[in-house]
Protein backbone atom coordinates (compact mmCIF):
# COMPACT_ATOMS: atom_id res chain seq x y z
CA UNK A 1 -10.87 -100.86 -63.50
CA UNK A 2 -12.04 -97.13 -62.92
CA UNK A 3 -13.16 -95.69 -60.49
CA UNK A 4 -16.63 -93.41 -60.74
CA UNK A 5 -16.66 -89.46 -60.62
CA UNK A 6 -18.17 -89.35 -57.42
CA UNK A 7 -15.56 -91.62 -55.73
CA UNK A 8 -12.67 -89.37 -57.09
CA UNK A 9 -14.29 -86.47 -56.14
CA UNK A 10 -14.81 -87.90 -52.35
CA UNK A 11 -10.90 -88.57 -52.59
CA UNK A 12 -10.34 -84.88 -54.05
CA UNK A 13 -11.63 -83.66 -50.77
CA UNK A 14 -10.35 -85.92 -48.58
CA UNK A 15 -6.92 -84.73 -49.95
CA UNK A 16 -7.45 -80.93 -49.97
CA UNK A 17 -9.09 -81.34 -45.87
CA UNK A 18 -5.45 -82.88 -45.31
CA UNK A 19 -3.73 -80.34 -47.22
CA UNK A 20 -4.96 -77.59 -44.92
CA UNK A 21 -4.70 -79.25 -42.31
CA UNK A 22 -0.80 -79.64 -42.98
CA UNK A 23 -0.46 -76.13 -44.52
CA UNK A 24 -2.20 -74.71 -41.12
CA UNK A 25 0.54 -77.01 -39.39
CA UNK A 26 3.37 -75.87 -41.22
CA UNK A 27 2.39 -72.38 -40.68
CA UNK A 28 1.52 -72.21 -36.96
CA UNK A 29 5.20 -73.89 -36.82
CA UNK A 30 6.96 -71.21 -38.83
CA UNK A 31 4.86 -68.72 -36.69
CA UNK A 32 5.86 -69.43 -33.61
CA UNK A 33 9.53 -70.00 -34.62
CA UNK A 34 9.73 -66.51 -36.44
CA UNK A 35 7.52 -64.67 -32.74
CA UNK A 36 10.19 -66.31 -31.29
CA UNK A 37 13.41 -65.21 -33.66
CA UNK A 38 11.87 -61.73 -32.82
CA UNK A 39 9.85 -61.11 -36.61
CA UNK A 40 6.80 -59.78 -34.50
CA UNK A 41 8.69 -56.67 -33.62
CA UNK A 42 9.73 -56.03 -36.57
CA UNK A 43 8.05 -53.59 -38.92
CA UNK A 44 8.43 -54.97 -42.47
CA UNK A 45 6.79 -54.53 -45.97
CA UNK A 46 5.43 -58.13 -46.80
CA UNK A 47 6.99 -58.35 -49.83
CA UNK A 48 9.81 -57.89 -48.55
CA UNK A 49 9.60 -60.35 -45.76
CA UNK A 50 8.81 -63.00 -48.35
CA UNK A 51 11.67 -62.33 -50.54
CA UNK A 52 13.97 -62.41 -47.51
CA UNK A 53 12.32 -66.55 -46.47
CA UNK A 54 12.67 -66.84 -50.15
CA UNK A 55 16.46 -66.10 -49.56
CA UNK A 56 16.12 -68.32 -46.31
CA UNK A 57 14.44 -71.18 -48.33
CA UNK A 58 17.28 -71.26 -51.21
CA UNK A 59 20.08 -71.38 -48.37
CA UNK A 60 18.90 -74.54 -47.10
CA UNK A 61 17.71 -75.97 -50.13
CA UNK A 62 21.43 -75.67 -51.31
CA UNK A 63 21.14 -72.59 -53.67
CA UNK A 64 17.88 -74.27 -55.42
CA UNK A 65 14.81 -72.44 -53.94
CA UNK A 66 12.42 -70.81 -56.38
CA UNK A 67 10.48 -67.79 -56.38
CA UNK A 68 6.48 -68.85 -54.88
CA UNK A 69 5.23 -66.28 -57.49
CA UNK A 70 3.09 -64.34 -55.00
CA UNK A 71 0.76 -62.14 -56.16
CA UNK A 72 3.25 -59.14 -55.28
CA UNK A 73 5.93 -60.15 -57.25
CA UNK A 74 8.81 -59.84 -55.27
CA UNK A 75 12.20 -60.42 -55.99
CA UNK A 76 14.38 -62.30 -53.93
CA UNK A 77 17.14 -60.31 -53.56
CA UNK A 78 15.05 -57.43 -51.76
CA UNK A 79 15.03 -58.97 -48.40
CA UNK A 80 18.57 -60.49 -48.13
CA UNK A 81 19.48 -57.73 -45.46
CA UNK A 82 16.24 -58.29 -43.47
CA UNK A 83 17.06 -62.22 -42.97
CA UNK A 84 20.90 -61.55 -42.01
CA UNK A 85 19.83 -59.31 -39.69
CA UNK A 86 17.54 -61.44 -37.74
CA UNK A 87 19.75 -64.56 -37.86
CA UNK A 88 22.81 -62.70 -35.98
CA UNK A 89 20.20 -60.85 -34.01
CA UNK A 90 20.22 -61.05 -30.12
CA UNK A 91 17.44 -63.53 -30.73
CA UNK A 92 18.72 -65.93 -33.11
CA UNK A 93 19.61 -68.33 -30.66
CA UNK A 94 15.73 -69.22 -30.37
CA UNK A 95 15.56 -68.18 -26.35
CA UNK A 96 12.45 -65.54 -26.71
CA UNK A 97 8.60 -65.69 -25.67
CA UNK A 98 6.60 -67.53 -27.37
């Protein structure tokens, strides 16, 4: 049986109020961890700053993270430095402010 246009669009936006409710989840989650890794402080091109969670995404995906294809373009080698120094930082052991 199918189901009417207006009943798919009600579940269309039932599904895209979730979806930003989980992206603005995920993101205050990620914030707070990177305030408290010490990324606050740190003055940092944005493109670069996304290549280098790029670089952090395809470590713990097991050398399989793709590119989000942001509207800068960046590549993901350009921030490989940036990450490594923030993980051996004297933060990385997740003790900072919040």
């Amino acid at each position: 049986m199918k189901k009417p246009s207006s009943k798919i669009r009600d579940e269309i936006a039932k599904l895209q109020e979730q979806l930003k409710i989980a992206e603005t989840r995920e993101a205050e989650r990620i914030g707070r961890i990177a305030l408290r890794a010490g990324l606050g402080e740190i003055e940092i091109d944005e493109a670069e700053l996304q290549a280098a969670f790029e670089q952090l995404t395809k470590r713990f995906r097991g050398g399989q993270g793709t590119t989000t294809g942001g509207k800068n373009g960046a590549s993901v080698s350009s921030g490989a430095t940036s990450i490594a120094a923030v993980a051996s930082g004297p933060n990385a052991g997740g003790a900072g402010e919040a």
